[in-house]
Protein backbone atom coordinates (compact mmCIF):
# COMPACT_ATOMS: atom_id res chain seq x y z
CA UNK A 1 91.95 100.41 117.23
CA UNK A 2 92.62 103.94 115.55
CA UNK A 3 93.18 105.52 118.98
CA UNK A 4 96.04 102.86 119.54
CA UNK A 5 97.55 102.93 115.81
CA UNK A 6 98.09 106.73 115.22
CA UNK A 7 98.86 107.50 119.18
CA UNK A 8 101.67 110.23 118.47
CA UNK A 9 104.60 110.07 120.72
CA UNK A 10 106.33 112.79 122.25
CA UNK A 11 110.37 113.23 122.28
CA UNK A 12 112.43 114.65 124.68
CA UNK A 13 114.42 115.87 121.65
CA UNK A 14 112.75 117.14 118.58
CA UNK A 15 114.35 115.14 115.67
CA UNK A 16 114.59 118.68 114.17
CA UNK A 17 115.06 121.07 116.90
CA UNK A 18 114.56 124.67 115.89
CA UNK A 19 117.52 126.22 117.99
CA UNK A 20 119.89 123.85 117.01
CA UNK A 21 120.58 122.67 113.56
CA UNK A 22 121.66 118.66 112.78
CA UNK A 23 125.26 118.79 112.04
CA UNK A 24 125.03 117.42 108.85
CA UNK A 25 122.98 115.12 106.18
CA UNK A 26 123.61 113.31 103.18
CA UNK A 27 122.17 115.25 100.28
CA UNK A 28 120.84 113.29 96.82
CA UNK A 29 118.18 115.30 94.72
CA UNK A 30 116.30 112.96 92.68
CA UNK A 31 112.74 113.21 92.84
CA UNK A 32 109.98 111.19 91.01
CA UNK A 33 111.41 109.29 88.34
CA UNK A 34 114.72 110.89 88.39
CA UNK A 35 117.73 108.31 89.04
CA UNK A 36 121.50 108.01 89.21
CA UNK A 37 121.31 105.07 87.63
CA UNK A 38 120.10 106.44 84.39
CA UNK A 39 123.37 107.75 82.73
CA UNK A 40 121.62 110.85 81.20
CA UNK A 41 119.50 112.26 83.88
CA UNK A 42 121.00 115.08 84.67
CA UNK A 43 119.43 117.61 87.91
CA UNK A 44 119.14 121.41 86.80
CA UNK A 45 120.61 123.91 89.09
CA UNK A 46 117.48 125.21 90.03
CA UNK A 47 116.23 121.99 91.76
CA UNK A 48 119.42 121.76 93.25
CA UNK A 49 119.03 125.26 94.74
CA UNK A 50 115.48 125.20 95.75
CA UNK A 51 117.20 121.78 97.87
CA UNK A 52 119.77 123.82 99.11
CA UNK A 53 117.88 126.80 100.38
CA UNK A 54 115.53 124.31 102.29
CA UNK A 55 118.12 122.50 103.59
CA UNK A 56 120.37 125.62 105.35
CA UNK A 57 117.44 125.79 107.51
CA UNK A 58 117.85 122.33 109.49
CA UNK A 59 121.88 122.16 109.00
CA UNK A 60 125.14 123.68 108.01
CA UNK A 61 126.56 120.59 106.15
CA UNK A 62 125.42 118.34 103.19
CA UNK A 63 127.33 115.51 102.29
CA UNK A 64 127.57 114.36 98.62
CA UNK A 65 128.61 110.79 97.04
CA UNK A 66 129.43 111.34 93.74
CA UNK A 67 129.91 114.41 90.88
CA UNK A 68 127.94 112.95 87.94
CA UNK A 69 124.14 113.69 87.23
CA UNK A 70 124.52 117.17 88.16
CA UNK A 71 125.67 116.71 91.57
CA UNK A 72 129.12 119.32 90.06
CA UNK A 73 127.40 122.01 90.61
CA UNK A 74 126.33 121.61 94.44
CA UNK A 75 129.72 123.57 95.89
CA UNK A 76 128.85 126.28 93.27
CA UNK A 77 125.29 126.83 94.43
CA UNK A 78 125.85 126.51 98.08
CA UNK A 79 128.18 128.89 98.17
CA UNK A 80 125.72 131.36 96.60
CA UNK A 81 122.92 130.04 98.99
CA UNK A 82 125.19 130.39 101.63
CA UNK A 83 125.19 129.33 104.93
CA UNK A 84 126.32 125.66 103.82
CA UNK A 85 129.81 123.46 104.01
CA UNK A 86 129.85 120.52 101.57
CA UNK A 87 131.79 117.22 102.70
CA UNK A 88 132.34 116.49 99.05
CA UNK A 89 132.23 112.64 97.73
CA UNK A 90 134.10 111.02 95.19
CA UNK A 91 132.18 108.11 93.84
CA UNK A 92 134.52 105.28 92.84
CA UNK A 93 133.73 101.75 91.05
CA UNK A 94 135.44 99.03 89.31
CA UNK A 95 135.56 101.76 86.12
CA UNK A 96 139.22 102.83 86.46
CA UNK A 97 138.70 105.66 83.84
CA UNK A 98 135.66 107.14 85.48
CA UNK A 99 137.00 107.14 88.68
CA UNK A 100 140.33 109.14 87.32
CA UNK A 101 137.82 111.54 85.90
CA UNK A 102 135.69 111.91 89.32
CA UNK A 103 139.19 112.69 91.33
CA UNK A 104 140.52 115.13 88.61
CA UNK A 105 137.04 117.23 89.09
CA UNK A 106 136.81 116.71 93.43
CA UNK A 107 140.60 117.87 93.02
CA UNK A 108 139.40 120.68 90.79
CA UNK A 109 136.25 121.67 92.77
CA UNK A 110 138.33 121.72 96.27
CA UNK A 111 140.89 124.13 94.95
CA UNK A 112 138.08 126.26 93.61
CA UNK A 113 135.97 126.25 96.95
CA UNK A 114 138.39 125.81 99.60
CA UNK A 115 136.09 127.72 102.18
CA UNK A 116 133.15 125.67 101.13
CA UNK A 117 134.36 122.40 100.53
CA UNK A 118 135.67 120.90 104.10
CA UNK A 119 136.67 117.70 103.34
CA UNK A 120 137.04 114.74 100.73
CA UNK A 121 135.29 111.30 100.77
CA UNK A 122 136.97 109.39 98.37
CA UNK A 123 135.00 106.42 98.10
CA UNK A 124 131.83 105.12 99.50
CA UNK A 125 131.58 101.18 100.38
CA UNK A 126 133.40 100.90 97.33
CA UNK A 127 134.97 97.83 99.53
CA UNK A 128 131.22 96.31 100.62
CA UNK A 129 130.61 96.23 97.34
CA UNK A 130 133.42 94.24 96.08
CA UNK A 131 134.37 96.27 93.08
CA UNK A 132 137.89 97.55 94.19
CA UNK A 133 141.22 95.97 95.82
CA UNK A 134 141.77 97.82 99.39
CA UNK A 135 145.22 98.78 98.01
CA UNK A 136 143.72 100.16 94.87
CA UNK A 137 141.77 102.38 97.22
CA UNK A 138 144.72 103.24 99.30
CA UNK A 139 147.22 104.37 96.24
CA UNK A 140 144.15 106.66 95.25
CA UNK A 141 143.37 108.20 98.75
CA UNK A 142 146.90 108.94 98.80
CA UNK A 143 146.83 110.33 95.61
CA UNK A 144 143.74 112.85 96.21
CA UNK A 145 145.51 113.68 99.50
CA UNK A 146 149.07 114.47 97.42
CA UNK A 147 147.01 117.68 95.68
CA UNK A 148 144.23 118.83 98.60
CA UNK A 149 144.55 120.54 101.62
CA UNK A 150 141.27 119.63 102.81
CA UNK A 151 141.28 116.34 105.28
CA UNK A 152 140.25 113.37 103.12
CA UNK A 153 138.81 110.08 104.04
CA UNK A 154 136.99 107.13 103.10
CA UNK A 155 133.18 105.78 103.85
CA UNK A 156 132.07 102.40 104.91
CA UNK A 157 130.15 99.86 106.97
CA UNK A 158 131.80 99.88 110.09
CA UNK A 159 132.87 96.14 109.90
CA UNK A 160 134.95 96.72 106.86
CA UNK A 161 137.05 99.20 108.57
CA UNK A 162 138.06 96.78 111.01
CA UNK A 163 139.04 93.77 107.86
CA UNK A 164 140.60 96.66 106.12
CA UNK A 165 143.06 98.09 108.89
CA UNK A 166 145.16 99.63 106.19
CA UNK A 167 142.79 102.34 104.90
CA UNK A 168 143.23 103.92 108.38
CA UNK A 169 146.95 104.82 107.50
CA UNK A 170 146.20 106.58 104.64
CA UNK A 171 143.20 108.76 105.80
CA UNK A 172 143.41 112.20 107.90
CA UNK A 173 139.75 110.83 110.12
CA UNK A 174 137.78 107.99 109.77
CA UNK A 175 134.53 107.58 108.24
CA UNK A 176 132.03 104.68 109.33
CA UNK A 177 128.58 103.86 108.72
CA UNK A 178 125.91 102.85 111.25
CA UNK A 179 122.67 101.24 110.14
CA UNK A 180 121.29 99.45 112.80
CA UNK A 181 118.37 98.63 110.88
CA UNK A 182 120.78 96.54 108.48
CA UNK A 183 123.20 94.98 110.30
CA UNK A 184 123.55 91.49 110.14
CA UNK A 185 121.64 90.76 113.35
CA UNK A 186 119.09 93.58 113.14
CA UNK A 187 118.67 96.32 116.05
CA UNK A 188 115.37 97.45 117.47
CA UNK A 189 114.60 101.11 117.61
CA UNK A 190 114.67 101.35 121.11
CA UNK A 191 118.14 100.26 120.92
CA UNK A 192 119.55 101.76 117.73
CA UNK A 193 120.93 104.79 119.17
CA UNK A 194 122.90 103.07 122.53
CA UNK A 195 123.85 100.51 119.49
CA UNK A 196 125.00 103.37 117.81
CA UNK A 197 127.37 104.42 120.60
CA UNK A 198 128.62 101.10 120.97
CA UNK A 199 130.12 101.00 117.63
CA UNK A 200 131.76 104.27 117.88
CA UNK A 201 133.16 103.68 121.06
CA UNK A 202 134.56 100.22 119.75
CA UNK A 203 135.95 101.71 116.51
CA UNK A 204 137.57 104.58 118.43
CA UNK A 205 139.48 101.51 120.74
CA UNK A 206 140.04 100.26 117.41
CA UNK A 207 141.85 103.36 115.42
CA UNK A 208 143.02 105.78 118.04
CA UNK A 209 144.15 109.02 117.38
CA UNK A 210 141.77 110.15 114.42
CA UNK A 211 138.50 110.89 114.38
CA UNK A 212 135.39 108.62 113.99
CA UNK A 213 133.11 110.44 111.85
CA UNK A 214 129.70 108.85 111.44
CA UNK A 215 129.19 109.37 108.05
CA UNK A 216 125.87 107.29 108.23
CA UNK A 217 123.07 106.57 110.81
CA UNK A 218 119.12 106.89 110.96
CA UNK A 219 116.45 104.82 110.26
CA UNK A 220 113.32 103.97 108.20
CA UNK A 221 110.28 105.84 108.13
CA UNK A 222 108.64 102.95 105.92
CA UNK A 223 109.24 99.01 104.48
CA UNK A 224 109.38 95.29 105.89
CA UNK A 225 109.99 94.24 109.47
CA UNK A 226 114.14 92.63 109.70
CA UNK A 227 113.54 90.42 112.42
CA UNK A 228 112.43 92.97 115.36
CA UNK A 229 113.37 96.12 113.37
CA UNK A 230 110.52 98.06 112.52
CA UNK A 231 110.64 100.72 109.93
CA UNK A 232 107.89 103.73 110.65
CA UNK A 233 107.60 107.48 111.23
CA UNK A 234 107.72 107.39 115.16
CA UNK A 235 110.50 104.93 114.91
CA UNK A 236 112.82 107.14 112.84
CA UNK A 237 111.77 109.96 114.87
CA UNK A 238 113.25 108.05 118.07
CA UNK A 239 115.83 107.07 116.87
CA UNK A 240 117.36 110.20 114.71
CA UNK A 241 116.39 112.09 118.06
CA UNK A 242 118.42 110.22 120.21
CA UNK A 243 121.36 109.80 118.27
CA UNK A 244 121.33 113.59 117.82
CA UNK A 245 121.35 113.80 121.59
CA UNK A 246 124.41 111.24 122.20
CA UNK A 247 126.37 113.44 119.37
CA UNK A 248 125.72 116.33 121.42
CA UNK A 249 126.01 115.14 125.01
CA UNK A 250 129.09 112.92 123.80
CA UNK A 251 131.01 115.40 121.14
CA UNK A 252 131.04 113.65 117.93
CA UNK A 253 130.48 113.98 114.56
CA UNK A 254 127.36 112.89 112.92
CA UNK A 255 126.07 112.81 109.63
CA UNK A 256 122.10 111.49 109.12
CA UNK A 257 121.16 108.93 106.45
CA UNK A 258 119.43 111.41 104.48
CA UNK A 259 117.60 114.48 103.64
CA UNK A 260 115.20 113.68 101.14
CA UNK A 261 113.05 110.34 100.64
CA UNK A 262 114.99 108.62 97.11
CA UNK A 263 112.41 106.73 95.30
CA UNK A 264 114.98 105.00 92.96
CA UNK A 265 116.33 103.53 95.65
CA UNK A 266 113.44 101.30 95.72
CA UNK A 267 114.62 99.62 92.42
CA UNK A 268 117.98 98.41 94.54
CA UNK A 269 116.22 97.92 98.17
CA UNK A 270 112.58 97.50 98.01
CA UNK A 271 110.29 100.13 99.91
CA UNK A 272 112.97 100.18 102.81
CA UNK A 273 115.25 101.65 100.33
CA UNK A 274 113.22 104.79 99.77
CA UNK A 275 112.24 106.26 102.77
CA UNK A 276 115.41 107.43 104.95
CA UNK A 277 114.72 111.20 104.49
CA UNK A 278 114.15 113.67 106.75
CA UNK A 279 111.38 115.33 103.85
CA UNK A 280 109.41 113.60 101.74
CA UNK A 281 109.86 112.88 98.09
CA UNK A 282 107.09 114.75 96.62
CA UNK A 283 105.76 117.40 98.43
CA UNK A 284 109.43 117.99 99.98
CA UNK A 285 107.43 118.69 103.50
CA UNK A 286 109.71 117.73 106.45
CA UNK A 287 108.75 114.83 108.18
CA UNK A 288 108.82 115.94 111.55
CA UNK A 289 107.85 119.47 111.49
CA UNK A 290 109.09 120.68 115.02
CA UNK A 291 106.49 120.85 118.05
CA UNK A 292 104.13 118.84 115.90
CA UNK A 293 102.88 115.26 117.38
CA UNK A 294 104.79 112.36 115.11
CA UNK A 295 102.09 109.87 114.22
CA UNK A 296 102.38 106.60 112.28
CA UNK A 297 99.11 107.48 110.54
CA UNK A 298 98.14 111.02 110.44
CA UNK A 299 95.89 110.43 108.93
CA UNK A 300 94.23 107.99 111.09
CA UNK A 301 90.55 109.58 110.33
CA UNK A 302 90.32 109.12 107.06
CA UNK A 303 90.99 105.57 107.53
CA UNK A 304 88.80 104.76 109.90
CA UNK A 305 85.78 106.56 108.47
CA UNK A 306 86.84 104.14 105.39
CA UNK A 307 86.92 101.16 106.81
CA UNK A 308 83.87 101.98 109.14
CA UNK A 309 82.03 102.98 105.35
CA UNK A 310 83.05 99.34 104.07
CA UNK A 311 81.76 97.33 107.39
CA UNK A 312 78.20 98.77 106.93
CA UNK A 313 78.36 98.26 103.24
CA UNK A 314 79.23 94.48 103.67
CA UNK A 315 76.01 94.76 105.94
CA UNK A 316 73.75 96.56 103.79
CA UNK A 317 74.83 93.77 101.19
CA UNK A 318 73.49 91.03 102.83
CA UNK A 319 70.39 92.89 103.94
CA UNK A 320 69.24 93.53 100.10
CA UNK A 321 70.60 89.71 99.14
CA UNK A 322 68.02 88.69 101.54
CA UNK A 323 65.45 90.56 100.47
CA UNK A 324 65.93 89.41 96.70
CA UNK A 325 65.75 86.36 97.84
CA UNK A 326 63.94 85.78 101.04
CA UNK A 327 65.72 83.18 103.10
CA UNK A 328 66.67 82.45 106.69
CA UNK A 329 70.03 82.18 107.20
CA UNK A 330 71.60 80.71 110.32
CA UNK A 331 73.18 82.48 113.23
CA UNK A 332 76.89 81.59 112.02
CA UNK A 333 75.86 83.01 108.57
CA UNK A 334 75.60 86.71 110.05
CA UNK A 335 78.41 85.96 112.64
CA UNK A 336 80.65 85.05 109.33
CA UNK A 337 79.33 88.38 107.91
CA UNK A 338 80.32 90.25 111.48
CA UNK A 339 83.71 88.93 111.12
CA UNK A 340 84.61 89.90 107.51
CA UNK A 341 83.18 92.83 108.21
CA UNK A 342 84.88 94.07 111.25
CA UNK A 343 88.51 92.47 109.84
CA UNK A 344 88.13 94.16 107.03
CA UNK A 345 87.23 97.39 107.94
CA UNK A 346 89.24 97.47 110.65
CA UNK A 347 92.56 96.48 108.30
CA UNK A 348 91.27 98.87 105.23
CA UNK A 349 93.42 101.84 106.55
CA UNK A 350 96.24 100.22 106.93
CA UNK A 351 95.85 98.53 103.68
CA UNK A 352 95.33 101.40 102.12
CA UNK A 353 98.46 102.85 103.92
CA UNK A 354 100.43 100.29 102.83
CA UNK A 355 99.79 100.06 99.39
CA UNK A 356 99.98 103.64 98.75
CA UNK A 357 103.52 103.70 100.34
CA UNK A 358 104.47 99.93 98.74
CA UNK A 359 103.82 100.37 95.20
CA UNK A 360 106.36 101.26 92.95
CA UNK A 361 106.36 101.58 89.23
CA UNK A 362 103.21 99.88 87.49
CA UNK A 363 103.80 96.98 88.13
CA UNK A 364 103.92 97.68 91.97
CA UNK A 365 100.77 99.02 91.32
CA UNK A 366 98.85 96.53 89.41
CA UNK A 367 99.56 93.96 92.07
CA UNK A 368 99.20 95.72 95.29
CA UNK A 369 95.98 97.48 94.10
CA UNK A 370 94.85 94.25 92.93
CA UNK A 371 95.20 92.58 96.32
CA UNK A 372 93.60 95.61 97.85
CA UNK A 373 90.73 95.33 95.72
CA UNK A 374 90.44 91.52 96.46
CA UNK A 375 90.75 92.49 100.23
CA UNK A 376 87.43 95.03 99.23
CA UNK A 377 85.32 92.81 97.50
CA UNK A 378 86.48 89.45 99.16
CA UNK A 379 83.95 90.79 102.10
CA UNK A 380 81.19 92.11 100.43
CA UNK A 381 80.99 88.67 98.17
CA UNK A 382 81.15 86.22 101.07
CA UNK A 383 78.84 88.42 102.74
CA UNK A 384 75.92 87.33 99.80
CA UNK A 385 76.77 83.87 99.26
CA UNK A 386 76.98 83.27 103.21
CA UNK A 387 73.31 84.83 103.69
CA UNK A 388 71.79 82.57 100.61
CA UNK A 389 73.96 79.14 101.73
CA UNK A 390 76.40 79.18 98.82
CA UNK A 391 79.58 77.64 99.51
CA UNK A 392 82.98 78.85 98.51
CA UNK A 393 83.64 78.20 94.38
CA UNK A 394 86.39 76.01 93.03
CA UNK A 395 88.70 77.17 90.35
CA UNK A 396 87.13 74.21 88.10
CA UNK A 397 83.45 75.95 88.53
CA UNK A 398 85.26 79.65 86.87
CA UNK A 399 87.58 78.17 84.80
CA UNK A 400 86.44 74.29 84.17
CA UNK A 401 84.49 72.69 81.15
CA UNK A 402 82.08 74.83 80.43
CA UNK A 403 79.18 71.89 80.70
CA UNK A 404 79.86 71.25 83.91
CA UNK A 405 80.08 74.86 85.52
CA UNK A 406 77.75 75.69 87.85
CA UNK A 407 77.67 79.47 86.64
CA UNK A 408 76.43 82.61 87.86
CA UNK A 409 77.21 85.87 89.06
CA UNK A 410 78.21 85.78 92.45
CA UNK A 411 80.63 82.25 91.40
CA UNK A 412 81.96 84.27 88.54
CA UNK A 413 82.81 87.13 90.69
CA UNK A 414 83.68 85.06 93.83
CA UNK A 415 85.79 82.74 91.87
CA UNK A 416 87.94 85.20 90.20
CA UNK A 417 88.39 87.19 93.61
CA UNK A 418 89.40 84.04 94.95
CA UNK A 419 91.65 83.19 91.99
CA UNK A 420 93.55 86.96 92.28
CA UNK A 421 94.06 86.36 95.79
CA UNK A 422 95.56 83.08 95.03
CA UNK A 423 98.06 84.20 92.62
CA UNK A 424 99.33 86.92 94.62
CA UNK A 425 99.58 84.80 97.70
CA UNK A 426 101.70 82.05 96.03
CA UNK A 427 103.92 84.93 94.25
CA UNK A 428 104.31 86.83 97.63
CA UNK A 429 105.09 83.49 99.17
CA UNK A 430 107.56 82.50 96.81
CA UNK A 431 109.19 85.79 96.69
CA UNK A 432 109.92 85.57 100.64
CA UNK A 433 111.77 81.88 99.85
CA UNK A 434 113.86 82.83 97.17
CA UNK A 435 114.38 86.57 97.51
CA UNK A 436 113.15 87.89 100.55
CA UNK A 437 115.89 90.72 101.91
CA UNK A 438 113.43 93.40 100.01
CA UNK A 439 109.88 91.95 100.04
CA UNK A 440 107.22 93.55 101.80
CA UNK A 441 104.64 91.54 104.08
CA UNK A 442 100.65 91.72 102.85
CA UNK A 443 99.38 90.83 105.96
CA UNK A 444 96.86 93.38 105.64
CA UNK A 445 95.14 93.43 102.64
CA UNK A 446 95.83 89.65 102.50
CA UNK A 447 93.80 89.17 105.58
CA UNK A 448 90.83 91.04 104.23
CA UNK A 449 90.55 88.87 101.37
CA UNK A 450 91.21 85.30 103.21
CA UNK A 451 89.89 85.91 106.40
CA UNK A 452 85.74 86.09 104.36
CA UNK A 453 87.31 83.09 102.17
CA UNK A 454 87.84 80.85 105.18
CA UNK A 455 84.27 81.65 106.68
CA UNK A 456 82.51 80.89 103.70
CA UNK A 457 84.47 77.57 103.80
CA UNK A 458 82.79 76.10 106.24
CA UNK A 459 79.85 75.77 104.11
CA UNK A 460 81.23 73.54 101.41
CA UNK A 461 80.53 69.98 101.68
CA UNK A 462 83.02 67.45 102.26
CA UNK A 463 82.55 65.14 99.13
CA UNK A 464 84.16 64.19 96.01
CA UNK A 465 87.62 65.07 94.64
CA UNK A 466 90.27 67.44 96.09
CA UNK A 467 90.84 69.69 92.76
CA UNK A 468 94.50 70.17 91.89
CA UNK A 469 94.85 73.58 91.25
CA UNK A 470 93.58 73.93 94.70
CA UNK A 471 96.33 70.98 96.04
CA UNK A 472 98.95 73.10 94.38
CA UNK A 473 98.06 76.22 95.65
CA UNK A 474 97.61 75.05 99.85
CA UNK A 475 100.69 73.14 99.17
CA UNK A 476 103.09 76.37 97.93
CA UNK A 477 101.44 78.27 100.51
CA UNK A 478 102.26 75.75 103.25
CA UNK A 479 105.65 75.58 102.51
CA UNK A 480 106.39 78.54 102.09
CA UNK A 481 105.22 79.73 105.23
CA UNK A 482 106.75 77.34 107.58
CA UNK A 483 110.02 78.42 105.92
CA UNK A 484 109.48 82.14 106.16
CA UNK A 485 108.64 81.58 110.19
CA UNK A 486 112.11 79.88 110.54
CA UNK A 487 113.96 82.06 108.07
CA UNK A 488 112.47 85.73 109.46
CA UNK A 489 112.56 84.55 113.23
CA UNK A 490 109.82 84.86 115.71
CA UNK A 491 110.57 88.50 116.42
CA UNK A 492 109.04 89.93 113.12
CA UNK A 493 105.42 90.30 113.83
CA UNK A 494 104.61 91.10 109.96
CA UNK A 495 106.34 87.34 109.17
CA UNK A 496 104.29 85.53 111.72
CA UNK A 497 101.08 87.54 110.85
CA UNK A 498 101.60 87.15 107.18
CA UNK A 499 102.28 83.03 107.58
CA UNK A 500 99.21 83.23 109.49
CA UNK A 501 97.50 83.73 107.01
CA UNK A 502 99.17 81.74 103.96
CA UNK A 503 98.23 79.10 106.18
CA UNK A 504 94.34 79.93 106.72
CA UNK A 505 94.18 80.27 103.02
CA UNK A 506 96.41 76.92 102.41
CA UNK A 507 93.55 75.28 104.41
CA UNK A 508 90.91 76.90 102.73
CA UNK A 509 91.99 75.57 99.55
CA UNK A 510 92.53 72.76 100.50
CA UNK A 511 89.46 71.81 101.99
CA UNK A 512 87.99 72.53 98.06
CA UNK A 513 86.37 69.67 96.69
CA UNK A 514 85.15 69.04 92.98
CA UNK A 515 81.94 67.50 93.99
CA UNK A 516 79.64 71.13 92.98
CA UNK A 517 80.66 70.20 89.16
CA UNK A 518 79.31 66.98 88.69
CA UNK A 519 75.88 67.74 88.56
């Protein structure tokens, strides 16, 4: 399965092709917990030149969106890095005094760097997001462009361009962003970059005689399926190659969606949100270092040697229950055992994978990590109570009266692996109903835990009451699922996967019965 996962791919095009740099890439440099949105962080010049330096080697451009945090002094240091233009932004919100102050400095900066600085953005999606009249936008473009002599425009989703027609008057070239990952009808990989061309070529029909600059475009190297849009390393790779290739063999402008990873992006769009770079976040290591093979899991080995270390340790558990207590189980006992095994070894990589890349903040943590955890021990637990004939614990026998508990270690354990599976199923499940544009699919570390859940199922017996936390629990998960399959569409194989398994586990629980308190 390994083989198949981490097969690298090879690109006619290296995304980052030593003889020829990318023309240009949007430039942000917050790492760790640093964020933009925290008024006082403020980036030293020093991590802003250590950026810079790096950066001259892939391209001769950086594009900026705003001069607060620090971002001031990027003309200043690349002009003493050298080798770097700047296509300077001017970030702009419904805060009329803030934006007078970031004009007065790009007007400022320009006139002190006109080498450096080769053109103004004034603006980015300012329109998208709703916080500014289009002719409020035009009387300040016009403004900027009264006291430059740099070429200004202005930076949006493609569509607003066209409901916007009057912008175009009042810029020297046009700026539009591509994401085919986002659009409104999302755009596999394979397709993003001929998608890509589309657009440009309709926009150019659109507003002839000025340029179409794309001021974004790439992809993903991590986050949820949209529809059949996958994000992932050989993905971005593909696509960011063959975009660079249409810019070349066609002539335009490009600029990539972004150089480094931006973790506080996560905050506003989920994992997606973070992973856009070229380089990583933390160890700033490029992505795609050129004639290196471009894997989605490089390491592959690691995993498997991991989850081949948990299948024989689910094994070698139900060997020494059995010789604590000598029994003879039946054939479907060890093939249960076989099964948990296998899924969950198989799946503990890209568990792993996931959670490592899916967890943000503490909270991320906590929860992700607790559903791995479940996904470990789920296994191993089954494993002894399938070997000795126990059946899978109710809620009532963990958390019931306490006279009429039927208590030991394995139910204690079992029951509250079961319950932490449960709780982060329903609140997964729920998320993807009310608030799913962000959310991240568990189908991995989900299906570790439910898949030795369901197994041990089949040995509880049929009698007495359905419990209600149980009832509540299938019922949520039911739901939920058969919405999620109609809202994500049949083309997202993490949806269909994931409601898979809501709806083994909705079964499971439901099949619980009361009966094993009321002796």
């Amino acid at each position: 399965m390994w083989w198949w996962l981490a097969t690298p791919i090879t690109l006619a095009r290296a995304p980052i092709d030593p003889a020829e740099k990318v023309q240009c890439v949007s430039y942000a440099p917050f790492r760790g917990e640093q964020s933009p949105l925290d008024a006082w962080t403020h980036i030293e010049a020093d991590q802003i030149e250590q950026d810079l330096r790096q950066l001259k080697e892939i391209t001769g451009c950086v594009r900026t969106y705003s001069m607060e945090n620090g971002l001031d002094q990027v003309p200043a240091i690349a002009a003493r890095v050298g080798g770097l233009k700047v296509l300077q932004g001017i970030w702009l919100s419904s805060n009329r005094s803030k934006n007078f102050e970031q004009v007065a400095l790009a007007v400022r900066l320009t006139k002190q760097f006109p080498d450096l600085i080769t053109s103004l953005v004034v603006g980015n999606e300012v329109l998208l997001r709703g916080e500014m009249t289009t002719a409020d936008l035009v009387s300040i473009i016009r403004s900027v462009k009264a006291q430059v002599s740099v070429p200004v425009t202005y930076a949006d989703v493609w569509e607003y361009w066209l409901r916007n027609r009057e912008v175009y008057d009042a810029v020297d070239f046009v700026t539009i962003h591509i994401l085919p990952y986002w659009e409104d009808v999302p755009v596999r990989a394979k397709f993003a970059a001929s998608h890509v061309e589309a657009i440009r070529e309709r926009m150019a029909v659109a507003f002839p005689g000025k340029e179409i600059l794309i001021g974004e475009t790439g992809w993903p190297s991590e986050g949820r399926m949209r529809e059949g849009a996958l994000p992932s390393r050989t993905n971005q790779a593909r696509v960011v190659s063959e975009i660079l290739g249409l810019a070349k063999a066609n002539k335009f402008r490009v600029n990539l969606i972004e150089s480094y990873d931006q973790p506080w992006k996560r905050k506003l769009e989920g994992t997606v949100g973070g992973y856009w770079g070229l380089y990583d976040s933390v160890r700033r290591n490029l992505k795609y270092p050129p004639g290196q093979p471009i894997s989605n899991f490089p390491y592959w080995k690691w995993y498997m040697g991991a989850g081949m270390g948990l299948c024989v340790l689910v094994f070698a558990v139900a060997g020494l229950t059995l010789r604590r207590r000598p029994w003879t189980p039946r054939f479907s006992a060890w093939l249960g055992v076989a099964i948990s095994a296998t899924s969950a070894g198989s799946l503990l990589g890209v568990g792993a994978d996931k959670m490592y890349y899916e967890s943000y903040g503490i909270g991320g943590w906590l929860l992700w990590g607790a559903l791995l955890l479940a996904g470990i021990l789920s296994p191993i637990f089954c494993a002894q109570a399938m070997v000795i004939g126990r059946s899978l614990p109710t809620f009532l026998d963990l958390l019931g009266p306490r006279e009429g508990r039927k208590w030991s270690k394995l139910t204690a354990v079992l029951g509250l692996t079961l319950a932490v599976t449960a709780v982060i199923a329903a609140q997964t499940a729920l998320g993807f109903v009310f608030d799913p544009r962000y959310k991240d699919f568990p189908y991995a570390a989900l299906t570790m835990a439910v898949v030795p859940f369901a197994l041990l199922m089949l040995n509880r017996p049929q009698i007495g009451q359905r419990p209600i936390a149980e009832a509540v629990f299938a019922g949520v998960l039911t739901l939920s699922a058969v919405f999620v399959l109609f809202n994500e569409g049949r083309e997202n194989w993490q949806s269909l996967w994931t409601c898979a398994i809501y709806l083994l586990f909705a079964l499971t629980l439901w099949r619980a019965r009361a009966e094993q308190i009321q002796e």
